[in-house]
Protein backbone atom coordinates (compact mmCIF):
# COMPACT_ATOMS: atom_id res chain seq x y z
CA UNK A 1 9.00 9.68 44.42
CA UNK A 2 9.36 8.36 40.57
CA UNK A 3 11.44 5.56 40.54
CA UNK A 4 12.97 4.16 37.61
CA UNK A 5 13.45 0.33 38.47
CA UNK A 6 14.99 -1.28 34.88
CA UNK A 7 17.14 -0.76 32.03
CA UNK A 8 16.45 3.32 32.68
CA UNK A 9 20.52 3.69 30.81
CA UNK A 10 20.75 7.39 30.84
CA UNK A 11 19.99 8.17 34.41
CA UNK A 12 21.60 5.59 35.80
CA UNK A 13 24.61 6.13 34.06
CA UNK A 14 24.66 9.90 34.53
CA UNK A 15 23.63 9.96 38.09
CA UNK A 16 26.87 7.28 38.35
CA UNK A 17 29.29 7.53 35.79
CA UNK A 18 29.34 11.23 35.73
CA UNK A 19 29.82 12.27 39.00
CA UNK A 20 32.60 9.68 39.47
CA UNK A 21 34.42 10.69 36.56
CA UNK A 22 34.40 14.56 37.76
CA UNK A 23 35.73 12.82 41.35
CA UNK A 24 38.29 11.75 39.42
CA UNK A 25 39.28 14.91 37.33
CA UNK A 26 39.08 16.69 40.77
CA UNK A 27 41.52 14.12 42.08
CA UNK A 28 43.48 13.59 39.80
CA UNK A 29 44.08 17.33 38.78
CA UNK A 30 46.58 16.81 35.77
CA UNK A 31 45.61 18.32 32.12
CA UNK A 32 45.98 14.31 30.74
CA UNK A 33 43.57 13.44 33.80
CA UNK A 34 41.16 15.98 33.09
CA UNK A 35 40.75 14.99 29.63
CA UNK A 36 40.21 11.53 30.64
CA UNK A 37 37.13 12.54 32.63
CA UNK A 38 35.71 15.06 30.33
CA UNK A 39 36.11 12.90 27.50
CA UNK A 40 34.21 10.14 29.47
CA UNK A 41 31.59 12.69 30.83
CA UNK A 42 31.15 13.38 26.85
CA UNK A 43 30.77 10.41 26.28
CA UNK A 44 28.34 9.37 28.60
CA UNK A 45 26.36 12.33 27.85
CA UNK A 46 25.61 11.78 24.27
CA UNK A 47 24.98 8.27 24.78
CA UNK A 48 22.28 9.17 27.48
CA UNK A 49 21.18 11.73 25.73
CA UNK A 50 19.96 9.95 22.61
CA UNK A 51 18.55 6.72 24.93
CA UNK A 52 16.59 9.75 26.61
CA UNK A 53 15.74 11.08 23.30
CA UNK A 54 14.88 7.56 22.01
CA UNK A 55 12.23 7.02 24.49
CA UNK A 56 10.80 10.11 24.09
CA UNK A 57 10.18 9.99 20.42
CA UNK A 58 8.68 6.64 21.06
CA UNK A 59 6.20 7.75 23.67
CA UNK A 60 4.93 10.81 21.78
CA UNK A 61 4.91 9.47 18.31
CA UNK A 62 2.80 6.67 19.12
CA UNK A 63 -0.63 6.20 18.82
CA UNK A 64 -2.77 5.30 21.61
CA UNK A 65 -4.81 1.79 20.70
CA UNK A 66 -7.91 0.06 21.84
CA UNK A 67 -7.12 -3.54 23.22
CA UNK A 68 -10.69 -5.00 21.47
CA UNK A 69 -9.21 -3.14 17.88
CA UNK A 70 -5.69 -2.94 18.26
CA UNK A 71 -3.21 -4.38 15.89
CA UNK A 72 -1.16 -7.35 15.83
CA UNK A 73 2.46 -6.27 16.99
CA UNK A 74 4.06 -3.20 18.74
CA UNK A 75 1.47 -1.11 20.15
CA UNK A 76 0.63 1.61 23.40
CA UNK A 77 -2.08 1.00 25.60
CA UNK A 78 -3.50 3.10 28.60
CA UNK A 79 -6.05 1.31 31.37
CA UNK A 80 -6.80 -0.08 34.38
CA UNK A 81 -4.71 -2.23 36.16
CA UNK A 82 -6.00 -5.24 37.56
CA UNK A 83 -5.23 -8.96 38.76
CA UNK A 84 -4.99 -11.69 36.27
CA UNK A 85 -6.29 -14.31 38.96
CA UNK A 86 -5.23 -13.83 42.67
CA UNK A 87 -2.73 -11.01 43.32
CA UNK A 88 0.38 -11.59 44.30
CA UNK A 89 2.24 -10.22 47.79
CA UNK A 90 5.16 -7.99 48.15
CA UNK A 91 8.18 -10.20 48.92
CA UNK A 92 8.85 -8.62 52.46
CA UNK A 93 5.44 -5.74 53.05
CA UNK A 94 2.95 -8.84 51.96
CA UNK A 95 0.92 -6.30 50.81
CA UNK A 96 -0.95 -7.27 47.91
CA UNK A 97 0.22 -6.00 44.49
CA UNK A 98 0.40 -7.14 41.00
CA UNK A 99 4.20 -6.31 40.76
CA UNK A 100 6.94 -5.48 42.45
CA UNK A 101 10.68 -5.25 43.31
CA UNK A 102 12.32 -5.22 45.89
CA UNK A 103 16.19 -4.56 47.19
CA UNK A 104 17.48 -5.69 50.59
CA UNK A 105 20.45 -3.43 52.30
CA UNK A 106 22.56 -4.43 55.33
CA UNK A 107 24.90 -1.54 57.49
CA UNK A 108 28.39 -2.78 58.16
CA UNK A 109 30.36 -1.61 61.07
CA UNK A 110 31.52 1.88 58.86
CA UNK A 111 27.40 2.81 58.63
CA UNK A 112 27.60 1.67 54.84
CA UNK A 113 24.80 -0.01 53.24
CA UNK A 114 25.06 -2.61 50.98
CA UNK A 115 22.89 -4.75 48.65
CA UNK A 116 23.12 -8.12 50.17
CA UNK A 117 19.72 -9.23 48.27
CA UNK A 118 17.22 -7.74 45.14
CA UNK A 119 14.71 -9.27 42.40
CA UNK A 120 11.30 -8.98 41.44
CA UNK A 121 8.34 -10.44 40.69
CA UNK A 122 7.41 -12.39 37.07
CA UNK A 123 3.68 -12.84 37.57
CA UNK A 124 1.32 -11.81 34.84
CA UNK A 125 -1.19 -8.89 35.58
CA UNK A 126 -3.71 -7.51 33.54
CA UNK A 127 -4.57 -3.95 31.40
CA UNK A 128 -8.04 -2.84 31.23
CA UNK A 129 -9.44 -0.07 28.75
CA UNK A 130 -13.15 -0.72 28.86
CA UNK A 131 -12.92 -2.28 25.48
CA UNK A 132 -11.21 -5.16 26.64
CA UNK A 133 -8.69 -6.96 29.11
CA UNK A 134 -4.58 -7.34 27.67
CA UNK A 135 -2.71 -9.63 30.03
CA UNK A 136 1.19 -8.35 30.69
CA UNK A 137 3.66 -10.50 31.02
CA UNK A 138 6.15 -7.65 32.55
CA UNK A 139 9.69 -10.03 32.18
CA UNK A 140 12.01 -7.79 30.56
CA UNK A 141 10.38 -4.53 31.03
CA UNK A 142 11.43 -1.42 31.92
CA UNK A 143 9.07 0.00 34.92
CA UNK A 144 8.44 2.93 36.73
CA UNK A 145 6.15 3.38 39.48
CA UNK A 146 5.49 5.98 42.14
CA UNK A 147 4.68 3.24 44.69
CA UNK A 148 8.07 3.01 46.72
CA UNK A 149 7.90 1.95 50.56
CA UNK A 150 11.25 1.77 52.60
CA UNK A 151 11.84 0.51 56.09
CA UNK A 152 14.31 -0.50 58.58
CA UNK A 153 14.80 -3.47 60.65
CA UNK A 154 17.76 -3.24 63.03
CA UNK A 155 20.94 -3.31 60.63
CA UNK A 156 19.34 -4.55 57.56
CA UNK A 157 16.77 -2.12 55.24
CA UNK A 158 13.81 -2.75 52.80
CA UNK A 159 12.69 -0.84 49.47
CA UNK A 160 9.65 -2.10 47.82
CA UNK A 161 8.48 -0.95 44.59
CA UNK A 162 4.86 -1.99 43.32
CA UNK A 163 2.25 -1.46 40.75
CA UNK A 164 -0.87 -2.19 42.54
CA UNK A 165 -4.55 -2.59 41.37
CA UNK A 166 -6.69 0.00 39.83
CA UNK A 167 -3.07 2.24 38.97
CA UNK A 168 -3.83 4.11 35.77
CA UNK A 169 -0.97 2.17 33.44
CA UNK A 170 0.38 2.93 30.41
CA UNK A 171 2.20 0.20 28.24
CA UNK A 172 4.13 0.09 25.45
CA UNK A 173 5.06 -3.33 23.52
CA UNK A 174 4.02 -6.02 21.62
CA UNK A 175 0.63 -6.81 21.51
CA UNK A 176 -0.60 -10.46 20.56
CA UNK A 177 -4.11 -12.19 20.20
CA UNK A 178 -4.57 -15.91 20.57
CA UNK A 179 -7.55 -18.04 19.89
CA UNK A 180 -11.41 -16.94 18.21
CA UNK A 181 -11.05 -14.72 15.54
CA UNK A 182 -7.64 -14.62 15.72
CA UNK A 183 -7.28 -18.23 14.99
CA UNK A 184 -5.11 -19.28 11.83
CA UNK A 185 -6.76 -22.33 11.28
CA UNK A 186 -8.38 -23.13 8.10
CA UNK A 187 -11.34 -25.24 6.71
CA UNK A 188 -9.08 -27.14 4.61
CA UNK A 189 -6.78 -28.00 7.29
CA UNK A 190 -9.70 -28.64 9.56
CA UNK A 191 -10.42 -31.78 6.63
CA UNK A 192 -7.17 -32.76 6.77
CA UNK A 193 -6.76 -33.09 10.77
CA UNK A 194 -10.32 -34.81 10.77
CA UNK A 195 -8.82 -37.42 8.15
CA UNK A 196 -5.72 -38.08 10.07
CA UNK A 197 -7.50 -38.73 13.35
CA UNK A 198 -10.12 -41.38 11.74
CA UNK A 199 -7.35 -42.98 9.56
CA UNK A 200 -5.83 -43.61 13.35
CA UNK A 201 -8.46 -45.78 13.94
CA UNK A 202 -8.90 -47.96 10.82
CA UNK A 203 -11.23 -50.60 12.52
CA UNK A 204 -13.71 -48.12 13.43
CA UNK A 205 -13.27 -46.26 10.07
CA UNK A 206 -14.30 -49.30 8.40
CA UNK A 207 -17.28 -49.77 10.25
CA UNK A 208 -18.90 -46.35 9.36
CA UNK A 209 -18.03 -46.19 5.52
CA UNK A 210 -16.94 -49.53 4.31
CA UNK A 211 -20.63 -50.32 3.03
CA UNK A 212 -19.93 -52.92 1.19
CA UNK A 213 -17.96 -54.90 3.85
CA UNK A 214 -14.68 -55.60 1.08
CA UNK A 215 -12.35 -54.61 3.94
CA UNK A 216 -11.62 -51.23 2.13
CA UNK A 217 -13.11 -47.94 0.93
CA UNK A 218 -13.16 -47.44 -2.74
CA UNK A 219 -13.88 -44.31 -4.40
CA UNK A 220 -17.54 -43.72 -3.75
CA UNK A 221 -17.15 -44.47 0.32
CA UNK A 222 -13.99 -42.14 0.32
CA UNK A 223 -15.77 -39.80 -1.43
CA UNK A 224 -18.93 -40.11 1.68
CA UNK A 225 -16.20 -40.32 4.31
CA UNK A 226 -14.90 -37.30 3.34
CA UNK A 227 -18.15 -35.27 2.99
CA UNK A 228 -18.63 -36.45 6.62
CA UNK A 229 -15.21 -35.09 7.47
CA UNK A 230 -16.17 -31.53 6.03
CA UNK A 231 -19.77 -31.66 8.04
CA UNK A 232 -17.13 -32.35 11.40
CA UNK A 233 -14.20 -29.74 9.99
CA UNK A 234 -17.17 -27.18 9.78
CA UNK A 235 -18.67 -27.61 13.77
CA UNK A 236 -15.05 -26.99 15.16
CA UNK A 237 -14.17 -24.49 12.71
CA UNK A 238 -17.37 -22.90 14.09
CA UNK A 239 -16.31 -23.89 17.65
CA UNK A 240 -12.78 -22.14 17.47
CA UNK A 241 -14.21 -18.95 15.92
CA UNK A 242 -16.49 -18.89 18.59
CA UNK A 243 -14.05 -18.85 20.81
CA UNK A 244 -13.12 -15.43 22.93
CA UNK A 245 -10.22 -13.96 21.97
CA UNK A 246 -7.08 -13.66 24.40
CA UNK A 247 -4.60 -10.52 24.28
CA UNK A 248 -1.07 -10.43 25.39
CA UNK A 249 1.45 -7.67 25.38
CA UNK A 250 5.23 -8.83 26.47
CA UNK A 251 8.41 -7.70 25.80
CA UNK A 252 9.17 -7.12 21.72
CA UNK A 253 10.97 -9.80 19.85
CA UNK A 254 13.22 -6.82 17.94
CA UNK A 255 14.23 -5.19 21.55
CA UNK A 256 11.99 -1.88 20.88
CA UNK A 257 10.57 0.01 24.28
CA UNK A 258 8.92 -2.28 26.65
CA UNK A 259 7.92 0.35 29.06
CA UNK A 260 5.21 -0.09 31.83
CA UNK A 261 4.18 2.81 34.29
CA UNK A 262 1.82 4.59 36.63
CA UNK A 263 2.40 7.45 35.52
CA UNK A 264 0.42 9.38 32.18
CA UNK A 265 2.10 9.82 28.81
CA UNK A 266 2.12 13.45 29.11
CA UNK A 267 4.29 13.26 32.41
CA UNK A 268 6.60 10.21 30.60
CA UNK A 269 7.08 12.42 27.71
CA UNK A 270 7.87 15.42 29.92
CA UNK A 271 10.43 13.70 31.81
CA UNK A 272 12.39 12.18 28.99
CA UNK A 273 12.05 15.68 27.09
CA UNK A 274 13.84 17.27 30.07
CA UNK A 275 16.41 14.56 30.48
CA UNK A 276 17.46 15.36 26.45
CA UNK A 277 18.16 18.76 27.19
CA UNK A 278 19.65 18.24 30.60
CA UNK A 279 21.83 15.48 28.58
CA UNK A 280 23.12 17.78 25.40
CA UNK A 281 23.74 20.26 28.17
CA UNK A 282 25.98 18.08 29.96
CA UNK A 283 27.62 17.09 26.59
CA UNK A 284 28.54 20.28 25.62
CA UNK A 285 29.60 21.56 28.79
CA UNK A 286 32.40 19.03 29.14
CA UNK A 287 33.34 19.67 25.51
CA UNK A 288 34.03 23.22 26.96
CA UNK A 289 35.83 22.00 29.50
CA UNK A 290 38.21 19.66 27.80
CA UNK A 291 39.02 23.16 25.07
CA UNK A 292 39.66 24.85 28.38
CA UNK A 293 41.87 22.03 29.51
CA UNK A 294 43.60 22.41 26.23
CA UNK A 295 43.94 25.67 26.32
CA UNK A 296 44.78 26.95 30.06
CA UNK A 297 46.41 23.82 31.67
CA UNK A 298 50.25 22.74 31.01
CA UNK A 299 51.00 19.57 29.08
């Protein structure tokens, strides 16, 4: 079963909001009552429908990258999911995983459940394409998974949702690469660090360039010190670029879509497609309903 586990607006609201708000206009049954509810059910409606409508513009309007080629910033991704180190257990299964959530329930004396307990993991995991290796920080996305286990201890139940290794993910967000290439660092501020971290040390500065032993370097021995400076900027210039690059995709600094799932881009985009219609429907339909009210019920 797909299970939408953060910030999914438009079905949690409608799966909600709505139905309590028709509760309500069957309850109450005045004309003012009714137009309450289908003026919230309206509401609700277009706002889910464009989050719905939103996220599917995003998913099929952007262009699958390569994690060794991709571009700095916001960027989709399909691979492999896989550890970044050890993976981590499921809070109450201890089943190992590379994320989950999970929500604790409790029955009371009327057979009601209630949350008494929920959270979820924080611990990066990693995205592999077969060009490369991202690592996801997942704080502050929205996930869905198909991995959902629930059980029952006595009076209290368990829900676990996980994405586990080797799940086919898709991501969406914003893609970062630290270190080698990627490296900012220039020559020239190379020099400059180099000369900072001698002049730190005068004593021993003296010692390799004050050839003349006056206690200073004049123009000709700052002139050699700093050639020597360039030969050391050069080896860890070098040394950085040489360095392998790191990848990162996290949640986006503007708050665009930072959507992780098991599931493929076709089926996202399918699901979000059919939640716009099912959304304008529902719009509409209680837009009817509140010229009906108008029309048929006394004021």
């Amino acid at each position: 079963m797909l299970n939408s586990l953060r910030r999914q607006y438009a079905q949690l609201i409608t799966s909600g909001g709505q139905l309590i708000l028709l509760f309500a206009g069957f309850h109450l049954g005045t004309r003012d009552g009714w137009l309450w509810s289908l003026g919230g059910i309206a509401f609700i409606s277009l706002f889910a429908w464009f989050s719905a409508l939103h996220r599917y513009r995003i998913i099929s309007g952007t262009p699958t990258s390569r994690i060794a080629s991709a571009a700095q910033g916001y960027v989709e991704l399909i691979g492999r999911a896989r550890p970044h180190g050890d993976p981590i257990l499921g809070k109450y299964s201890m089943l190992p995983c590379l994320w989950y959530r999970y929500k604790v329930e409790r029955k009371n004396s009327k057979n009601e459940w209630s949350t008494e307990s929920s959270g979820e993991s924080e611990a990066p995991f990693c995205i592999d394409d077969g060009s490369g290796i991202c690592v996801v920080d997942p704080r502050g996305a929205e996930i869905l998974t198909q991995h959902k286990d629930t059980w029952q201890v006595a009076d209290h139940r368990y829900t676990e949702w996980k994405l586990i290794q080797q799940d086919n993910l898709y991501a969406l967000g914003e893609f970062r690469t630290l270190g080698g290439s990627s490296d900012p660092v220039t020559r020239n501020d190379l020099i400059k660090q180099v000369i900072a971290e001698w002049k730190m040390d005068n004593a021993d500065l003296m010692r390799r360039f004050d050839l003349n032993g006056n206690g200073h370097l004049d123009i000709d021995e700052w002139m050699l010190a700093r050639q020597a400076a360039k030969r050391e900027a050069d080896k860890r210039l070098t040394a950085a670029r040489n360095e392998p690059d790191t990848h990162f995709l996290r949640q986006p600094q503007d708050s665009r879509l930072f959507l992780l799932s098991n599931l493929s881009p076709a089926r996202l985009a399918l699901r979000y497609a059919v939640w716009t219609w099912a959304h304008l429907t529902f719009f509409f339909s209680a837009l009817a309903g509140i010229a009906w009210v108008l029309t048929s019920l006394p004021a």
